[in-house]
PDB file of N, CA and C in Angstrom:
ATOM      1  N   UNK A   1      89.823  61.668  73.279  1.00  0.00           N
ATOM      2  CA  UNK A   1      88.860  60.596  73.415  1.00  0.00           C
ATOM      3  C   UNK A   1      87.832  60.689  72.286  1.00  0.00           C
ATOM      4  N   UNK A   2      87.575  59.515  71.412  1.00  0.00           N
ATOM      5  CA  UNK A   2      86.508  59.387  70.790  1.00  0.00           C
ATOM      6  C   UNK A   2      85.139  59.865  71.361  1.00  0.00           C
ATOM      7  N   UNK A   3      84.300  60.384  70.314  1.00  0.00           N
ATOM      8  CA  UNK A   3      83.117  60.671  70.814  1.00  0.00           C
ATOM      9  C   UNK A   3      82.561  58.898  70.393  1.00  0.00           C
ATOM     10  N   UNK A   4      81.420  59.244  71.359  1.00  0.00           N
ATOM     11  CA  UNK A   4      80.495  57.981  71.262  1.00  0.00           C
ATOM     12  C   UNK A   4      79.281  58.186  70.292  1.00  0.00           C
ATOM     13  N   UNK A   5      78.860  57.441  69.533  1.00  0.00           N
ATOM     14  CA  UNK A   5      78.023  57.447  68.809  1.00  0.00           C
ATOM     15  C   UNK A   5      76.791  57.119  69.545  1.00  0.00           C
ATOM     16  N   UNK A   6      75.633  58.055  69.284  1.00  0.00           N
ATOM     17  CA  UNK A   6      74.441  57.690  70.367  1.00  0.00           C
ATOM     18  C   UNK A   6      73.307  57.432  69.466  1.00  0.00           C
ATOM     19  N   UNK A   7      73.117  58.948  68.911  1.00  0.00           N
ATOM     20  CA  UNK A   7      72.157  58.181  67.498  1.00  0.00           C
ATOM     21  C   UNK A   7      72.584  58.228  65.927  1.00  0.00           C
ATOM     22  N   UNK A   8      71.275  57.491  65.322  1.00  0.00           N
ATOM     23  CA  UNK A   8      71.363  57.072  64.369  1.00  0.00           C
ATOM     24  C   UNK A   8      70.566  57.613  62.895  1.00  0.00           C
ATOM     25  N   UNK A   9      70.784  59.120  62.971  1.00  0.00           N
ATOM     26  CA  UNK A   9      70.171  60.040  62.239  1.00  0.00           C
ATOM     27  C   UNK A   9      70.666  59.588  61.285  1.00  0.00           C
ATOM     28  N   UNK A  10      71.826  59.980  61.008  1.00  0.00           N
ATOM     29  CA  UNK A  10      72.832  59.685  59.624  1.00  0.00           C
ATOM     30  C   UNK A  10      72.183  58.705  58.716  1.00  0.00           C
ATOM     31  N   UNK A  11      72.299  57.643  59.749  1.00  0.00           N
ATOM     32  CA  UNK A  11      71.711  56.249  58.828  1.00  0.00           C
ATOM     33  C   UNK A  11      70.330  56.168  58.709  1.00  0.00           C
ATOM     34  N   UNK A  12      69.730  56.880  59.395  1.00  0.00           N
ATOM     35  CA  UNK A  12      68.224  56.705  58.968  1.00  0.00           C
ATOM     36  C   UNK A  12      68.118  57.925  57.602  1.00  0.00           C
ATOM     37  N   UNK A  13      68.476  58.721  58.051  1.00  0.00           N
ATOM     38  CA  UNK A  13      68.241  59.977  56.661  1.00  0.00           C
ATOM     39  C   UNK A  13      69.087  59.134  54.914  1.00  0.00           C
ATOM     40  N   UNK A  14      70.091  58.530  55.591  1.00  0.00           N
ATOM     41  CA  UNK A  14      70.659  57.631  53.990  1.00  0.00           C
ATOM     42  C   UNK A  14      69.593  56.593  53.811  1.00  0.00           C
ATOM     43  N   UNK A  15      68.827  55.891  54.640  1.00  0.00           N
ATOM     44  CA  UNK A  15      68.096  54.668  53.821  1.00  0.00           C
ATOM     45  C   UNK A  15      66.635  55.388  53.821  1.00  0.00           C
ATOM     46  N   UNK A  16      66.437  56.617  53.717  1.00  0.00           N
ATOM     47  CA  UNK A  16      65.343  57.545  53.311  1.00  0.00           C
ATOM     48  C   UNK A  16      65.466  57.871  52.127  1.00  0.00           C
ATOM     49  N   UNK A  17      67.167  58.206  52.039  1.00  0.00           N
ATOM     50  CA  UNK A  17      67.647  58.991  50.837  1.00  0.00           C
ATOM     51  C   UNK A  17      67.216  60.312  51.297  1.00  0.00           C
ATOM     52  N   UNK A  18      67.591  60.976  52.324  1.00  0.00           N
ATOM     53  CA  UNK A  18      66.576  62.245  52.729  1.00  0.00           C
ATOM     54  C   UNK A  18      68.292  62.866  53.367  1.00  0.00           C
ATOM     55  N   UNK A  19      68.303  64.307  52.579  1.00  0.00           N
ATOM     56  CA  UNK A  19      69.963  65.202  53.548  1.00  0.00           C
ATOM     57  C   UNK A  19      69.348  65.633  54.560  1.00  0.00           C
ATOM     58  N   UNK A  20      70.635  66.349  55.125  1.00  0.00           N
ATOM     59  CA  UNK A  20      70.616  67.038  56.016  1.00  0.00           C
ATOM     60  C   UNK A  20      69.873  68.291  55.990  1.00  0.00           C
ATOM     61  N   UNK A  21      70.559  68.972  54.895  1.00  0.00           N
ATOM     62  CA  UNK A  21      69.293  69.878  54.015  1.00  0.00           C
ATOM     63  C   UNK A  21      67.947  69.889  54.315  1.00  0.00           C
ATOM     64  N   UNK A  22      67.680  68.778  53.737  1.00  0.00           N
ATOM     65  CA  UNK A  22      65.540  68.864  53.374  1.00  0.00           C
ATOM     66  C   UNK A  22      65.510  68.185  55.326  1.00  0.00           C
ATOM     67  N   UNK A  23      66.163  67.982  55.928  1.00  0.00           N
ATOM     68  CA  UNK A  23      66.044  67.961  57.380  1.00  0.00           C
ATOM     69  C   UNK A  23      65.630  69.448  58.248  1.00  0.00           C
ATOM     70  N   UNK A  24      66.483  70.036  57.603  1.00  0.00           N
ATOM     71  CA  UNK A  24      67.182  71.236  58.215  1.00  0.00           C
ATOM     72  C   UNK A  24      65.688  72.123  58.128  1.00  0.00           C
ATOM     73  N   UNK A  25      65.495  72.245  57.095  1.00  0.00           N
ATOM     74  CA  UNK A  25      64.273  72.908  56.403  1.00  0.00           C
ATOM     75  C   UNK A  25      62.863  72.631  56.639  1.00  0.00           C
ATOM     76  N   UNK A  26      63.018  71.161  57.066  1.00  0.00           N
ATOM     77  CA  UNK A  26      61.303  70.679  57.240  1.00  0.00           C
ATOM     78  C   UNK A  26      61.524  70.922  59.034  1.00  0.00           C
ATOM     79  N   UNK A  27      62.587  70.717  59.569  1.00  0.00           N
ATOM     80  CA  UNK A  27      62.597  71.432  61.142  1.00  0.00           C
ATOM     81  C   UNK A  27      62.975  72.869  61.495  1.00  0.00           C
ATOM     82  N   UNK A  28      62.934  73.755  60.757  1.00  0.00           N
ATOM     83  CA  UNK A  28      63.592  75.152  60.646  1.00  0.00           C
ATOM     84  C   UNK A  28      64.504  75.065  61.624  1.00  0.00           C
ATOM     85  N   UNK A  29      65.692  74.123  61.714  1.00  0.00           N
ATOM     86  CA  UNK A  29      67.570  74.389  61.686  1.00  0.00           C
ATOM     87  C   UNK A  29      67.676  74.913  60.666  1.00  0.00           C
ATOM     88  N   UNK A  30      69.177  75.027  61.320  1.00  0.00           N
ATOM     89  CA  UNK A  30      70.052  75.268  60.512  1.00  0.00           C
ATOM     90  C   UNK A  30      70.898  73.987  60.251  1.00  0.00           C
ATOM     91  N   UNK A  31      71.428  74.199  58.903  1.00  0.00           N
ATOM     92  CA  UNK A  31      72.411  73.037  58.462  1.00  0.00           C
ATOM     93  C   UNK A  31      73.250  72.564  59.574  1.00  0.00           C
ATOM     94  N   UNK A  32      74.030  73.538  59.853  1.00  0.00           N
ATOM     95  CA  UNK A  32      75.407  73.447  61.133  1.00  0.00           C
ATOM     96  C   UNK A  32      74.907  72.331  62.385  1.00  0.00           C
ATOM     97  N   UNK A  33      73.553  72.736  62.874  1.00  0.00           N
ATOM     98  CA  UNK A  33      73.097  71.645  63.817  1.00  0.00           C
ATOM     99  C   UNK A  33      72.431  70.422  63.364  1.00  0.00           C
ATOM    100  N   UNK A  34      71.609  70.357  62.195  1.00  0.00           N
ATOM    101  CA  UNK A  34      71.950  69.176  61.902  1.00  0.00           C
ATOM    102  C   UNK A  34      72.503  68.062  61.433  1.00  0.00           C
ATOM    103  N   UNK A  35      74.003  68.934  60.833  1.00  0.00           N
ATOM    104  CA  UNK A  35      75.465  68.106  60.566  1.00  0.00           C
ATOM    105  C   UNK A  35      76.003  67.442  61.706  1.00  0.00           C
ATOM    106  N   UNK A  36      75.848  68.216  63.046  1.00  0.00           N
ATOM    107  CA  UNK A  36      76.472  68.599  64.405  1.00  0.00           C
ATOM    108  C   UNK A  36      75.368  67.127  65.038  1.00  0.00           C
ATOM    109  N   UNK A  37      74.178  66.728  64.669  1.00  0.00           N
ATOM    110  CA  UNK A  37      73.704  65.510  65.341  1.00  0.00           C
ATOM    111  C   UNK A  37      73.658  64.175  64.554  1.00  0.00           C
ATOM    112  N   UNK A  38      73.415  64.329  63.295  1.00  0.00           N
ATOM    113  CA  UNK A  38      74.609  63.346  62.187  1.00  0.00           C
ATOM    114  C   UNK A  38      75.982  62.644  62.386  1.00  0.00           C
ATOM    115  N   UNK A  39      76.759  63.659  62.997  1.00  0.00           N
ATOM    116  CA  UNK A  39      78.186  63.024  63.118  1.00  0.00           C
ATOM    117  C   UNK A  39      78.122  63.212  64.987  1.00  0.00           C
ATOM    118  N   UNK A  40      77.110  62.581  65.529  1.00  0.00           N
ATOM    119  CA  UNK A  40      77.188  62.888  67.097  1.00  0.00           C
ATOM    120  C   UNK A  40      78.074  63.460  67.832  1.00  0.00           C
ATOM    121  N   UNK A  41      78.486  64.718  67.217  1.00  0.00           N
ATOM    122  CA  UNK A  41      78.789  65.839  67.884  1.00  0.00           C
ATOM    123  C   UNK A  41      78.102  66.518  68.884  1.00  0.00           C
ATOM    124  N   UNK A  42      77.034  66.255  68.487  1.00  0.00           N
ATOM    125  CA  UNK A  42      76.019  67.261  69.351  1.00  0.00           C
ATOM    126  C   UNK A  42      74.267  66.324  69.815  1.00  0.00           C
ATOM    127  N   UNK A  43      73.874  66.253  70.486  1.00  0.00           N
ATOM    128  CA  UNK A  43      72.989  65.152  70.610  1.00  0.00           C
ATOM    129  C   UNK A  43      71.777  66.322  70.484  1.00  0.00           C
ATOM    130  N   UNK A  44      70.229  65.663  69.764  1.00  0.00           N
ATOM    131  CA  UNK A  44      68.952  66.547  69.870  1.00  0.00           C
ATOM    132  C   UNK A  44      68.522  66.452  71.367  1.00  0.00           C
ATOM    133  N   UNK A  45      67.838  67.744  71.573  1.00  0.00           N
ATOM    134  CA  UNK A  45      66.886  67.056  72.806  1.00  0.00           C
ATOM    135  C   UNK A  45      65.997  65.905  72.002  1.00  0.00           C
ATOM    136  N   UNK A  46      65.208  65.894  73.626  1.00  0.00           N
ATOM    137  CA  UNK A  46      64.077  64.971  73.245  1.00  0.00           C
ATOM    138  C   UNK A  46      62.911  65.337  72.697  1.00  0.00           C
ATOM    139  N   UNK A  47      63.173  66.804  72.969  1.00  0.00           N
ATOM    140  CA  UNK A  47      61.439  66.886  72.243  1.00  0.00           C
ATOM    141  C   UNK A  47      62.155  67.041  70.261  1.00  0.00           C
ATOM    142  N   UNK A  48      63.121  67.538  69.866  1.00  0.00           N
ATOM    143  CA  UNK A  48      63.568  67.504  68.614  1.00  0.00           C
ATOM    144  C   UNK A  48      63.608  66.158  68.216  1.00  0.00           C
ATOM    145  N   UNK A  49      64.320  65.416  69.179  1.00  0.00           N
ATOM    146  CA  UNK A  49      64.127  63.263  69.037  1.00  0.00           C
ATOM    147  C   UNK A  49      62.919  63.171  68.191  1.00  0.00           C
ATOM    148  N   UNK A  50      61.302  63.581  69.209  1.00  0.00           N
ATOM    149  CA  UNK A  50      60.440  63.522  68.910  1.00  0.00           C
ATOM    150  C   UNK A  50      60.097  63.792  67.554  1.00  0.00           C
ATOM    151  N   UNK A  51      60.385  65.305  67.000  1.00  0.00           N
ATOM    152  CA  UNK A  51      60.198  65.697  66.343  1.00  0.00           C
ATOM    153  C   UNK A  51      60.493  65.110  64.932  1.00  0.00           C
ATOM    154  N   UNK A  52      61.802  65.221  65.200  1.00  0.00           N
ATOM    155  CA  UNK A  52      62.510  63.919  63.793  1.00  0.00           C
ATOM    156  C   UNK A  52      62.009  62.864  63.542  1.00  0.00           C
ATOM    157  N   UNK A  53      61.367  62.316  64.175  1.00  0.00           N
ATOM    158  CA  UNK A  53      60.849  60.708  64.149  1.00  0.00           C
ATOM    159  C   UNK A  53      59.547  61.177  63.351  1.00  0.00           C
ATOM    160  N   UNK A  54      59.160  61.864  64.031  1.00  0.00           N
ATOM    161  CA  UNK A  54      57.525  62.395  63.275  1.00  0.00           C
ATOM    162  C   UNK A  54      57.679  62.806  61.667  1.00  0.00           C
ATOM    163  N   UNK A  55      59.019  63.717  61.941  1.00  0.00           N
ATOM    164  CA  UNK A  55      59.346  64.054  60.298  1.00  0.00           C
ATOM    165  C   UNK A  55      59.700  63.111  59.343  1.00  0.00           C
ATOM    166  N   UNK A  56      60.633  61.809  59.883  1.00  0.00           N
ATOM    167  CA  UNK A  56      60.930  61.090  59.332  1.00  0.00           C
ATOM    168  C   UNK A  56      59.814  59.622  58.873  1.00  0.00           C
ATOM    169  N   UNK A  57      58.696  59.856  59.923  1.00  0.00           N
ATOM    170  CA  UNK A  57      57.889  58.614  60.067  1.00  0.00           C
ATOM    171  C   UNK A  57      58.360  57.035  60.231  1.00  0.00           C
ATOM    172  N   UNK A  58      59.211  57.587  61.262  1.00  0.00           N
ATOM    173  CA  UNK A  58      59.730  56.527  61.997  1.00  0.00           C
ATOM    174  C   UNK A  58      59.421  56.595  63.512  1.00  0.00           C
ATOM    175  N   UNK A  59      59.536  55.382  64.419  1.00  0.00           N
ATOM    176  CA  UNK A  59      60.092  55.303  66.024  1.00  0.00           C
ATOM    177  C   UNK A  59      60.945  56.073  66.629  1.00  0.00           C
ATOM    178  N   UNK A  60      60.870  56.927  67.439  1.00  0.00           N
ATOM    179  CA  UNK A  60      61.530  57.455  67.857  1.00  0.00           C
ATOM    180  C   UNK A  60      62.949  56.217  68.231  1.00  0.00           C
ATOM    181  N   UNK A  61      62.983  55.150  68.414  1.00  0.00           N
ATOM    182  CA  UNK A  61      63.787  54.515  68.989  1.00  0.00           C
ATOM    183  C   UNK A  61      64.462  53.911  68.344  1.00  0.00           C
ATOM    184  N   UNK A  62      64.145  54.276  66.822  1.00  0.00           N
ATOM    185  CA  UNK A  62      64.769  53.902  65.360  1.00  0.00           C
ATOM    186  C   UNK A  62      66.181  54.983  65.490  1.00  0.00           C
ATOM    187  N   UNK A  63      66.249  55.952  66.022  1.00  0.00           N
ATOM    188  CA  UNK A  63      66.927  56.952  65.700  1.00  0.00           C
ATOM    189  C   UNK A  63      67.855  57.462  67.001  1.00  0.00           C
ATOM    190  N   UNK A  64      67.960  55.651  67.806  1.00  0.00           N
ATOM    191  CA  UNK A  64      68.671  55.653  68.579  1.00  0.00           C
ATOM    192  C   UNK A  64      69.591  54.498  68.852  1.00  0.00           C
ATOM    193  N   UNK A  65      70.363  54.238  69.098  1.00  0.00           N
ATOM    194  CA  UNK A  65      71.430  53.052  69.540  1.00  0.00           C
ATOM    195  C   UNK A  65      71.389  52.078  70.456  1.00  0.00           C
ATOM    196  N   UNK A  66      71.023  50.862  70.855  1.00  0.00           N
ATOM    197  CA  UNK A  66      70.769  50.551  71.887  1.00  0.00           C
ATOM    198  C   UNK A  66      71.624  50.097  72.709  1.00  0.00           C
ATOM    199  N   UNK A  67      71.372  50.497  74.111  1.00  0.00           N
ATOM    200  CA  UNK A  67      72.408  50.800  75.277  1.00  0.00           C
ATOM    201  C   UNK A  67      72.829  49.234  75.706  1.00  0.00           C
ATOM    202  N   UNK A  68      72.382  48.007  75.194  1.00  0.00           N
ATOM    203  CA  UNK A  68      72.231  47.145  75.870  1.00  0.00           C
ATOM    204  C   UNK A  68      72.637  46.186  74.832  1.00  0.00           C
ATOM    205  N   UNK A  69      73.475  45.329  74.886  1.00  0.00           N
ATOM    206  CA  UNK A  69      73.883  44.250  73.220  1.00  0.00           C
ATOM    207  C   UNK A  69      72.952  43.653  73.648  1.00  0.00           C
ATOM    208  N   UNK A  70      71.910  43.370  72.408  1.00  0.00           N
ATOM    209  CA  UNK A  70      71.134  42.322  72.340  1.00  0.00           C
ATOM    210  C   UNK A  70      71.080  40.953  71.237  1.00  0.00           C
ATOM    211  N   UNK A  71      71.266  40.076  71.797  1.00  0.00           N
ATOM    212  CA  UNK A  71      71.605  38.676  71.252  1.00  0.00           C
ATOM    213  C   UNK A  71      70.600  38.367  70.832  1.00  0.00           C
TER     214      UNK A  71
END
């Protein structure tokens, strides 16, 4: 079974222009986990959610998928 895609790290860190790397480093991960929530392998908690959004200076809700099609 396909995994489901939940968030939207990947694409927010490409229209930053920002890796996984200078991610990894400004949240002291490691690379491995934040490859692992990039390719939604592995989902952040919420307080890391939090965290990323702050790092990134975005919405937390930017860096999520929404559960609901909206027209």
């Amino acid at each position: 079974m396909a995994k489901k895609a939940i968030n939207r790290l990947k694409v927010v860190l490409a229209e930053q222009g920002r890796t996984n790397k200078w991610l990894a480093e400004k949240l002291d991960k490691n690379t491995a986990t934040i490859s692992r929530w990039c390719t939604n392998e592995m989902q952040p908690s919420l307080e890391s959610l939090v965290e990323i959004a702050e790092t990134l200076n975005v919405d937390v809700r930017q860096l999520l998928l929404p559960t609901v099609n909206r027209t």
